[in-house]
N, C-alpha and C. Protein backbone atom coordinates (compact mmCIF):
# COMPACT_ATOMS: atom_id res chain seq x y z
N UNK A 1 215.25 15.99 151.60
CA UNK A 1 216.07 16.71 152.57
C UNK A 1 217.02 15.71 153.23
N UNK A 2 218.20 15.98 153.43
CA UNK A 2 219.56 14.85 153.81
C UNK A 2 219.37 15.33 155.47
N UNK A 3 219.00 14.47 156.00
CA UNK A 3 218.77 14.74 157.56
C UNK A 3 219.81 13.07 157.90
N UNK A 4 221.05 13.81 158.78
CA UNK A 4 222.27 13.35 159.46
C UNK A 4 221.99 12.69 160.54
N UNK A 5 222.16 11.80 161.25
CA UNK A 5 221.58 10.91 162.56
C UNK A 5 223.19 10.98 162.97
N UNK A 6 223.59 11.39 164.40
CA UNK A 6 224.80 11.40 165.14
C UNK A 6 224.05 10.76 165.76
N UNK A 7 224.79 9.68 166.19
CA UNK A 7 224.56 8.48 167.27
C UNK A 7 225.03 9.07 168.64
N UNK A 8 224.55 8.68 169.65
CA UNK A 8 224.76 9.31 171.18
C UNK A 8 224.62 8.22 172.14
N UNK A 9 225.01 7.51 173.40
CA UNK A 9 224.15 7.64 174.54
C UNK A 9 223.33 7.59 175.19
N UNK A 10 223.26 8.97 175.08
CA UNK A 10 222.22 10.12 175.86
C UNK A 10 220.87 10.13 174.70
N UNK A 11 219.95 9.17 174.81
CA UNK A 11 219.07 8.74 173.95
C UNK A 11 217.80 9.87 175.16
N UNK A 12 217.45 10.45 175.86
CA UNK A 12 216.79 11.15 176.37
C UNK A 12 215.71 11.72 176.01
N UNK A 13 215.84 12.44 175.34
CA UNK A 13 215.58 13.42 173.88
C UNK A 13 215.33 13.44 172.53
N UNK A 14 214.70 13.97 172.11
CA UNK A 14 214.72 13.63 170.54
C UNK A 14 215.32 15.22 170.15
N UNK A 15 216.14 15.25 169.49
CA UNK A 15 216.88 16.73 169.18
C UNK A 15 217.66 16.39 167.76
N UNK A 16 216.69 17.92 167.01
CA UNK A 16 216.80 17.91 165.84
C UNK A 16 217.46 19.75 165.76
N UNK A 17 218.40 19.58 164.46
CA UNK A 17 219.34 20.74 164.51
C UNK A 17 218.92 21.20 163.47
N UNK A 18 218.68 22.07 163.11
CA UNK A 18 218.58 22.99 161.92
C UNK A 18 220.00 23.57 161.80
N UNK A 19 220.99 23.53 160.93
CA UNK A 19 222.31 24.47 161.11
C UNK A 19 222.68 24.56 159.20
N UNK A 20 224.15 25.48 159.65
CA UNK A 20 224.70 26.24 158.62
C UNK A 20 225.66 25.29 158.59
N UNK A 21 226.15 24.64 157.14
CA UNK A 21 227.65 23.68 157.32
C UNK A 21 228.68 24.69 157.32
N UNK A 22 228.46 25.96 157.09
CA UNK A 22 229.84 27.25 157.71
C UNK A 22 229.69 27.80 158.63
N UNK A 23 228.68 27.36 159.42
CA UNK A 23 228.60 28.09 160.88
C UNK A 23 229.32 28.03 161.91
N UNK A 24 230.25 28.85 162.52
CA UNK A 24 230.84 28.74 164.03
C UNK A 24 230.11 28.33 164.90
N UNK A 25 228.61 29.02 165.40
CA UNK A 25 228.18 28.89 166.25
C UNK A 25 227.07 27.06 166.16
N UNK A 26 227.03 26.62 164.87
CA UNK A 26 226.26 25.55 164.33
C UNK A 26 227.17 24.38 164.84
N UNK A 27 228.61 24.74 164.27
CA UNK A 27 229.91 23.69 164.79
C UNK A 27 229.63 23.59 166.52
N UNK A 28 229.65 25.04 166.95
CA UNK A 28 230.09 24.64 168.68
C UNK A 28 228.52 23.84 169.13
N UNK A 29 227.37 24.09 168.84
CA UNK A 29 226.78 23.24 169.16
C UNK A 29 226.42 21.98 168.84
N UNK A 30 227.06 21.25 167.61
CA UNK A 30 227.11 19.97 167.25
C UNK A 30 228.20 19.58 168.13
N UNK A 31 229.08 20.41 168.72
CA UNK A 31 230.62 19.88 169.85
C UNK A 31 229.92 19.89 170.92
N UNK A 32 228.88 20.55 171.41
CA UNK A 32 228.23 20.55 172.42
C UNK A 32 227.84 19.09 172.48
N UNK A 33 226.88 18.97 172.11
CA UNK A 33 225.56 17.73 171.65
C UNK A 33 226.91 16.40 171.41
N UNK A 34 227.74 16.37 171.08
CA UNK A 34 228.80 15.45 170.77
C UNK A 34 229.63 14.97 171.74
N UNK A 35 230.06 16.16 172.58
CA UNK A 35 230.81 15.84 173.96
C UNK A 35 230.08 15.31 175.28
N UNK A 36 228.65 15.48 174.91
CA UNK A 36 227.97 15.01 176.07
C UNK A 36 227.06 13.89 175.21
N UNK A 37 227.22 13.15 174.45
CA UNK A 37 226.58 11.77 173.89
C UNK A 37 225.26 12.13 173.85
N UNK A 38 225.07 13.08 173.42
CA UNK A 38 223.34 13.17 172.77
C UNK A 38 223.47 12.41 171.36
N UNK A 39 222.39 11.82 170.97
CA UNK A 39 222.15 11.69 170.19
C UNK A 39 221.18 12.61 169.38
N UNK A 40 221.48 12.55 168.03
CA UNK A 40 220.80 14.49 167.39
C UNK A 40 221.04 13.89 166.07
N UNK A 41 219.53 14.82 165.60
CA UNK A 41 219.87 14.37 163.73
C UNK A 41 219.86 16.36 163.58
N UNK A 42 220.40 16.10 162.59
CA UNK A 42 220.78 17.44 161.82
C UNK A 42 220.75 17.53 159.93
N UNK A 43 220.57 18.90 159.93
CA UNK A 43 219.96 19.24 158.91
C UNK A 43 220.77 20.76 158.19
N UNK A 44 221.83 20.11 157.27
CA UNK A 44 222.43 21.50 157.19
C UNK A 44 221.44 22.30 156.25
N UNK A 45 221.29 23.39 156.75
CA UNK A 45 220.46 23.94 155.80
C UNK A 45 221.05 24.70 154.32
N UNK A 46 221.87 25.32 154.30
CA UNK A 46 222.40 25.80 153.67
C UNK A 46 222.48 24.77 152.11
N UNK A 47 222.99 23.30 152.41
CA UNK A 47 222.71 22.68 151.52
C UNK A 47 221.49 21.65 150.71
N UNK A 48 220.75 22.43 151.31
CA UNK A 48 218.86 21.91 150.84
C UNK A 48 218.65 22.63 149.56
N UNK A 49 217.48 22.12 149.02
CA UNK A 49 217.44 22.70 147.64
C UNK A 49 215.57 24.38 148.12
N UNK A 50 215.78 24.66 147.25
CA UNK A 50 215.14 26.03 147.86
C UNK A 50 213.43 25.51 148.50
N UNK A 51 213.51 24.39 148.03
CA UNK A 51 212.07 24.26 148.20
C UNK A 51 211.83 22.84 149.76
N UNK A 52 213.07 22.73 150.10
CA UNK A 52 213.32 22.13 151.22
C UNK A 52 213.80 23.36 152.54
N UNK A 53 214.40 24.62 151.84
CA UNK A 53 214.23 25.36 152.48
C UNK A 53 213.57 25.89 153.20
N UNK A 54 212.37 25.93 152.09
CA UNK A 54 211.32 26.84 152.26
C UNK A 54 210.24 25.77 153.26
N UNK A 55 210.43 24.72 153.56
CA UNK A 55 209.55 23.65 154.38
C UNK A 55 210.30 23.81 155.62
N UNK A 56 211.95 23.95 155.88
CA UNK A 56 212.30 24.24 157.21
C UNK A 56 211.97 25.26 157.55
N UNK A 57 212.44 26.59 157.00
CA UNK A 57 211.12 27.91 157.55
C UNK A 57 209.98 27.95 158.21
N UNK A 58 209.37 27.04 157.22
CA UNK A 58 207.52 27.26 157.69
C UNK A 58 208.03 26.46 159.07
N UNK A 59 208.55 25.37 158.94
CA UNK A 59 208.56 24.27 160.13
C UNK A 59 208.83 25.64 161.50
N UNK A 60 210.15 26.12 161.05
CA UNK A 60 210.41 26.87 162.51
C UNK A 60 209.77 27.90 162.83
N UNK A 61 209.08 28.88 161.78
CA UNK A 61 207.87 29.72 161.88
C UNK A 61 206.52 29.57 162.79
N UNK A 62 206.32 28.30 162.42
CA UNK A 62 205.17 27.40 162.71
C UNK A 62 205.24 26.88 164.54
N UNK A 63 206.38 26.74 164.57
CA UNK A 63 206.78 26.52 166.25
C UNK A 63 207.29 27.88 166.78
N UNK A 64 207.00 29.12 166.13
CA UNK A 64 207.10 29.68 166.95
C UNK A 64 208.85 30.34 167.04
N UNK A 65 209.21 30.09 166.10
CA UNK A 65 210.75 30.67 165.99
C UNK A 65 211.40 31.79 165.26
N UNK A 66 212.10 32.02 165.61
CA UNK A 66 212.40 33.20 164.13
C UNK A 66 213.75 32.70 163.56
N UNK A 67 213.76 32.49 161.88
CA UNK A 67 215.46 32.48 161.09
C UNK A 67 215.97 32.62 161.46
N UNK A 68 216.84 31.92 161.99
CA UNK A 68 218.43 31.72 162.48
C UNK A 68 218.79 30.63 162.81
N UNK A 69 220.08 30.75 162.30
CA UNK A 69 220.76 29.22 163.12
C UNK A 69 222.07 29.52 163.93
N UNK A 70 222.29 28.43 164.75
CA UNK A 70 221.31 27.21 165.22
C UNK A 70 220.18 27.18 165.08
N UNK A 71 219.53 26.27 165.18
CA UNK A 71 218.07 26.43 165.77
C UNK A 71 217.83 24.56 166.14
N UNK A 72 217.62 24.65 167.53
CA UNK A 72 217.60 23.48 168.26
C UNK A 72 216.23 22.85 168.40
N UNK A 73 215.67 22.17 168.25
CA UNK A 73 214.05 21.67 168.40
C UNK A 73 214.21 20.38 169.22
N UNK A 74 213.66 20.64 170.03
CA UNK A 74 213.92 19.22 171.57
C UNK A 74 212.48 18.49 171.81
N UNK A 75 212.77 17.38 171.51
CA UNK A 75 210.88 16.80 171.83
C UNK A 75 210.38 17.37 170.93
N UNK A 76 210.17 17.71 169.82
CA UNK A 76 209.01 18.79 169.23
C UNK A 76 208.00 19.53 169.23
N UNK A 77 208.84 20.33 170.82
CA UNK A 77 208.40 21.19 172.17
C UNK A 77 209.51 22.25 172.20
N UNK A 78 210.00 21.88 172.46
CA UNK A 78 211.28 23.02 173.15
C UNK A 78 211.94 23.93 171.86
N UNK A 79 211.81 24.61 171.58
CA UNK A 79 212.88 25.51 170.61
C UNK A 79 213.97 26.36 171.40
N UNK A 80 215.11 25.87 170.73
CA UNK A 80 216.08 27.03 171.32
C UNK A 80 216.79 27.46 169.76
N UNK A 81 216.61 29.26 169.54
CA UNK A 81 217.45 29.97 168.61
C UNK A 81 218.85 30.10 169.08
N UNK A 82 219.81 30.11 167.95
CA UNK A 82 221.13 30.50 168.48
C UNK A 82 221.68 29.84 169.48
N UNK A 83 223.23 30.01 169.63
CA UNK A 83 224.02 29.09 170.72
C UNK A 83 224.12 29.69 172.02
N UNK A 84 223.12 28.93 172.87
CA UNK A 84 222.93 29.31 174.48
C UNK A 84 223.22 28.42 174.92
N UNK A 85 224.25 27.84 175.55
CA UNK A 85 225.13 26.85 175.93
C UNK A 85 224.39 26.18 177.37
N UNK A 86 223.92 27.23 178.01
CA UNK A 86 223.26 27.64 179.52
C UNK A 86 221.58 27.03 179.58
N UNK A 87 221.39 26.98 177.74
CA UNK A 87 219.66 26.82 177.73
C UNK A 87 220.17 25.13 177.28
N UNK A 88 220.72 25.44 176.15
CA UNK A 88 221.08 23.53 175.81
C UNK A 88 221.29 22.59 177.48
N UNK A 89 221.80 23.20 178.01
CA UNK A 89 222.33 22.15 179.09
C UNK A 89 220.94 21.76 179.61
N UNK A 90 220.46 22.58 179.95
CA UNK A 90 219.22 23.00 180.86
C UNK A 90 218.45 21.60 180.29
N UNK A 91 218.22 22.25 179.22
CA UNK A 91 216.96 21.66 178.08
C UNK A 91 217.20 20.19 178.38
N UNK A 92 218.52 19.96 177.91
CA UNK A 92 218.73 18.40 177.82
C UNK A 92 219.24 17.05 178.90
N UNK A 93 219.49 18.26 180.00
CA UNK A 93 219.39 17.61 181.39
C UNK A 93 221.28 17.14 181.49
N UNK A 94 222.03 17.90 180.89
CA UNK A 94 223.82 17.74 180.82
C UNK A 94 224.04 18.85 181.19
């Protein structure tokens, strides 16, 4: 699985992205996470092979999430689905 390390900063956190490389809402929160110097590894999903897929699933299943992206994992505690601009801030203390 090709997992991306964006350098940040804002070393705070450990924040890992599950996203779509055609996603609108995947883009605004990598601009999120980018404009405020988080540092974040990411994981486009879309380009995993099916059986790396099928290990991010269980992963976000397993914590408690449901399919979709975004999907934000903070500390490997916090889940946030989808782009909540209001919960990211929160979460990550920006």
């Amino acid at each position: 699985m090709r997992i991306t390390k964006v350098k940040g900063e804002n070393k705070k956190h450990k924040v890992l992205l599950y996203a779509l490389s055609t996603c609108g809402w995947c883009r605004k929160t990598k601009k999120l996470l980018a404009d405020n110097s988080v540092e974040y590894e990411y994981v486009d999903v879309d380009l995993c092979s099916d059986e790396e897929y099928e290990q991010i699933r269980d992963d976000i299943i397993q914590r408690g999430g449901r399919i979709a992206f975004p999907t934000l994992i903070i500390d490997d505690v916090k889940l946030i689905t989808g782009f909540d601009e209001d919960e990211i801030r929160k979460a990550l203390g920006i």
